[in-house]
C-alpha atoms as a PDB file:
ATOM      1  CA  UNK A   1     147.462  29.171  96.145  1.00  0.00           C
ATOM      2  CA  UNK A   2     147.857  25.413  96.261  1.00  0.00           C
ATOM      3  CA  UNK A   3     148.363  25.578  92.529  1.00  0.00           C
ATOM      4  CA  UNK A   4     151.291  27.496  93.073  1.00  0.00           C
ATOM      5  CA  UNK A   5     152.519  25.548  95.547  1.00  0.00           C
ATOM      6  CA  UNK A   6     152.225  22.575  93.151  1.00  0.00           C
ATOM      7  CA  UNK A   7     155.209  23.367  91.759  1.00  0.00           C
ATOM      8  CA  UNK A   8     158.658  22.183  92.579  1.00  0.00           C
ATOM      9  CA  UNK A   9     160.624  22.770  96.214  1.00  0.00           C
ATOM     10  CA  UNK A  10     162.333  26.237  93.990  1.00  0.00           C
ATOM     11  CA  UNK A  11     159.169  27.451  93.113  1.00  0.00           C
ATOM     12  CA  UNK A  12     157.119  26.876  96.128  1.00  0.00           C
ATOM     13  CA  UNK A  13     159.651  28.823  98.031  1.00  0.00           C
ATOM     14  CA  UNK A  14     159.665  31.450  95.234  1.00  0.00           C
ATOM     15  CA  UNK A  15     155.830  32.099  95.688  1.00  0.00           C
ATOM     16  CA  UNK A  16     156.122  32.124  99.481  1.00  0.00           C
ATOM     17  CA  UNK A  17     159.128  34.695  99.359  1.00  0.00           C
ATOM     18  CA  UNK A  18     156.806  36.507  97.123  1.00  0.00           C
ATOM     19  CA  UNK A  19     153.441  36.007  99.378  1.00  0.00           C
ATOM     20  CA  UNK A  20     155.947  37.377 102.728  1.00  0.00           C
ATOM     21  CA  UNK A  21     157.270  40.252 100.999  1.00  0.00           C
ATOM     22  CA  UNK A  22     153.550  41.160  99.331  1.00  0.00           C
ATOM     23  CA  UNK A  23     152.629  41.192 103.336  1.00  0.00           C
ATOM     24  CA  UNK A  24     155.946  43.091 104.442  1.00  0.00           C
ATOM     25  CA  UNK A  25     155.933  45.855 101.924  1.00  0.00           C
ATOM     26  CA  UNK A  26     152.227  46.191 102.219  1.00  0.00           C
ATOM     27  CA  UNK A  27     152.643  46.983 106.212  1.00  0.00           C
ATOM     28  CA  UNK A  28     155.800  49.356 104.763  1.00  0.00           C
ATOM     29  CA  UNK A  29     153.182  50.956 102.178  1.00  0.00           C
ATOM     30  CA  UNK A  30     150.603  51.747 104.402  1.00  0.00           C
ATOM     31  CA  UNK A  31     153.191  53.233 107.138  1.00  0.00           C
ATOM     32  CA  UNK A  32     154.332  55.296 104.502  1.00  0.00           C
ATOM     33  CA  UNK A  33     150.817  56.117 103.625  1.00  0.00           C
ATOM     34  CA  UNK A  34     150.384  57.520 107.131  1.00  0.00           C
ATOM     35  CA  UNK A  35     153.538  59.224 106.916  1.00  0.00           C
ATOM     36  CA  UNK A  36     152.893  61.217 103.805  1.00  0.00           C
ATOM     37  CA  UNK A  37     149.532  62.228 104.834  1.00  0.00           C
ATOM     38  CA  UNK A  38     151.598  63.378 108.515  1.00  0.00           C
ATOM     39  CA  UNK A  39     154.014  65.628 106.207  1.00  0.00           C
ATOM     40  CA  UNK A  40     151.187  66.790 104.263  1.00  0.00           C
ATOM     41  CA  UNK A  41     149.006  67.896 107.386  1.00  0.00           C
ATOM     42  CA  UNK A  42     152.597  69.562 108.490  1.00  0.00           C
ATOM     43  CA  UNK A  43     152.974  71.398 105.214  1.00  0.00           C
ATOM     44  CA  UNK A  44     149.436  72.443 105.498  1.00  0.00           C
ATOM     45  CA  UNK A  45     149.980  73.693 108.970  1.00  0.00           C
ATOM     46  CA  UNK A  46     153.348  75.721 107.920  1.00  0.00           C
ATOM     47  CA  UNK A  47     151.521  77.335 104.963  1.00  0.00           C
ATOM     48  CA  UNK A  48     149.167  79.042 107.179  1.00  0.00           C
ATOM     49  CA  UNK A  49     151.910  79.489 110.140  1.00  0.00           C
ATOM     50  CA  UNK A  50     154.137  81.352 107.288  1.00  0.00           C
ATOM     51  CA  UNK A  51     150.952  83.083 105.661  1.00  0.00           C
ATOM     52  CA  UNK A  52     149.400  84.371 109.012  1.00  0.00           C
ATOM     53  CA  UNK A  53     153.393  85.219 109.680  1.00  0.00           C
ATOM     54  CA  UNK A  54     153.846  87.577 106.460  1.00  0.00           C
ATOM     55  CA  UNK A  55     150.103  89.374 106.780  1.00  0.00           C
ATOM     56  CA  UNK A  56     151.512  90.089 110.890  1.00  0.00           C
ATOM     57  CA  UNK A  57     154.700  91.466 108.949  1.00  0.00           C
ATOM     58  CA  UNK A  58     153.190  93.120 106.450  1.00  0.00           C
ATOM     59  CA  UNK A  59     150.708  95.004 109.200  1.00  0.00           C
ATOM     60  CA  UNK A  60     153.654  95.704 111.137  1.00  0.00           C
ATOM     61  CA  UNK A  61     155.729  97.554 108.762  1.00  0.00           C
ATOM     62  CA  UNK A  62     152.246  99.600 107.677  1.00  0.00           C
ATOM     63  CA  UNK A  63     152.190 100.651 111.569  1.00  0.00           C
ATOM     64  CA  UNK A  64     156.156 101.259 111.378  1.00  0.00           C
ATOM     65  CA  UNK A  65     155.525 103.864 108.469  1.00  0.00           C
ATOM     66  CA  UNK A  66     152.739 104.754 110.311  1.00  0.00           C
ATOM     67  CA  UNK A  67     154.688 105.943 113.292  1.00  0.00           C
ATOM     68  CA  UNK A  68     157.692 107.093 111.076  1.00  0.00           C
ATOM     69  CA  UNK A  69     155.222 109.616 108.986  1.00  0.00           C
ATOM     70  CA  UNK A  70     153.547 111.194 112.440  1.00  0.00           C
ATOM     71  CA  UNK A  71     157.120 111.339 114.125  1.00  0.00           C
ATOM     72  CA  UNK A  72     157.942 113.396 111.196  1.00  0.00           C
ATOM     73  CA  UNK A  73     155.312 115.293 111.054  1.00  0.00           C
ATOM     74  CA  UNK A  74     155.709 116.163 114.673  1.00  0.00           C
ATOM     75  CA  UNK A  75     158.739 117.060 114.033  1.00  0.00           C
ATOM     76  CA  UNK A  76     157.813 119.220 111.199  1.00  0.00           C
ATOM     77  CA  UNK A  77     155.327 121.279 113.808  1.00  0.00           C
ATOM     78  CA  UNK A  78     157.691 121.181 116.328  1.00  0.00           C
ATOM     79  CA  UNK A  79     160.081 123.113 114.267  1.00  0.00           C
ATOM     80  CA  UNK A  80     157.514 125.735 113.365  1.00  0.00           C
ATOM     81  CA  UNK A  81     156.269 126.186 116.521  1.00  0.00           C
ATOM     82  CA  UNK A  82     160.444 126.964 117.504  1.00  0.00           C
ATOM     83  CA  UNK A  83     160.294 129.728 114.469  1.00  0.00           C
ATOM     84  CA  UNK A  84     157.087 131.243 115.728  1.00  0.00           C
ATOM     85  CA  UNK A  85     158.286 131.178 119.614  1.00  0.00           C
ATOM     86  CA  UNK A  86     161.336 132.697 118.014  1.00  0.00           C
ATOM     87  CA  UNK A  87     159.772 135.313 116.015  1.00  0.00           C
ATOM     88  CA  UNK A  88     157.536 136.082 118.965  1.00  0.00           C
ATOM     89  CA  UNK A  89     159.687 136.594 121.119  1.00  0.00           C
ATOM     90  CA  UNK A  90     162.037 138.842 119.222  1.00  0.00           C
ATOM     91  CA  UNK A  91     158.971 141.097 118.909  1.00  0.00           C
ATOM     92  CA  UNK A  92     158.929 141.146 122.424  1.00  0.00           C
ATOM     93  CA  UNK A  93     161.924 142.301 122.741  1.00  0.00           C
ATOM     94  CA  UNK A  94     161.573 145.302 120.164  1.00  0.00           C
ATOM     95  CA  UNK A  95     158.088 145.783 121.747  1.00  0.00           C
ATOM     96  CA  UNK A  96     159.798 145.909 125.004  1.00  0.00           C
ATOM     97  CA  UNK A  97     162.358 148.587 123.723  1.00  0.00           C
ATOM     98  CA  UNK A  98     159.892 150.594 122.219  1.00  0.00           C
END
């Protein structure tokens, strides 16, 4: 560095503007450093969030369809137990006027 400095009053303040921002943006460049690797931890962290998120969905709405296809079907035997109650107890009724 004293070879740079060597130079005249314009340059040596050239080099040490240069040498002070080298040591500036190098304390900027590792902040940032440890700033992307913070988002990219984050991002790694709201990939799984969102991934464990859609397979809770997804087993949700299979257990909604679930429920939807037995409430059906219960309502299915509930109205053929209604017709059978019916027809058994209008032969009742012509067994009880006979």
């Amino acid at each position: 560095m004293t070879d740079r400095l060597s130079g005249s009053p314009n340059q040596v303040d050239d080099v040490l503007i240069a040498s002070i921002q080298s040591i500036l943006l190098s304390q900027d460049r590792d902040r940032l450093r440890q700033i992307e690797r913070q988002v990219a931890a984050i991002r790694s962290v709201h990939e799984s969030q969102t991934q464990a998120l859609r397979q809770q969905v997804g087993d949700l709405l299979s257990a909604i369809d679930a429920a939807q296809q037995t409430a059906r079907n219960s309502q299915e035997s509930a109205r053929d137990l209604q017709v059978e109650v019916e027809l058994l107890r209008r032969k009742a009724q012509s067994d009880s006027k006979d």
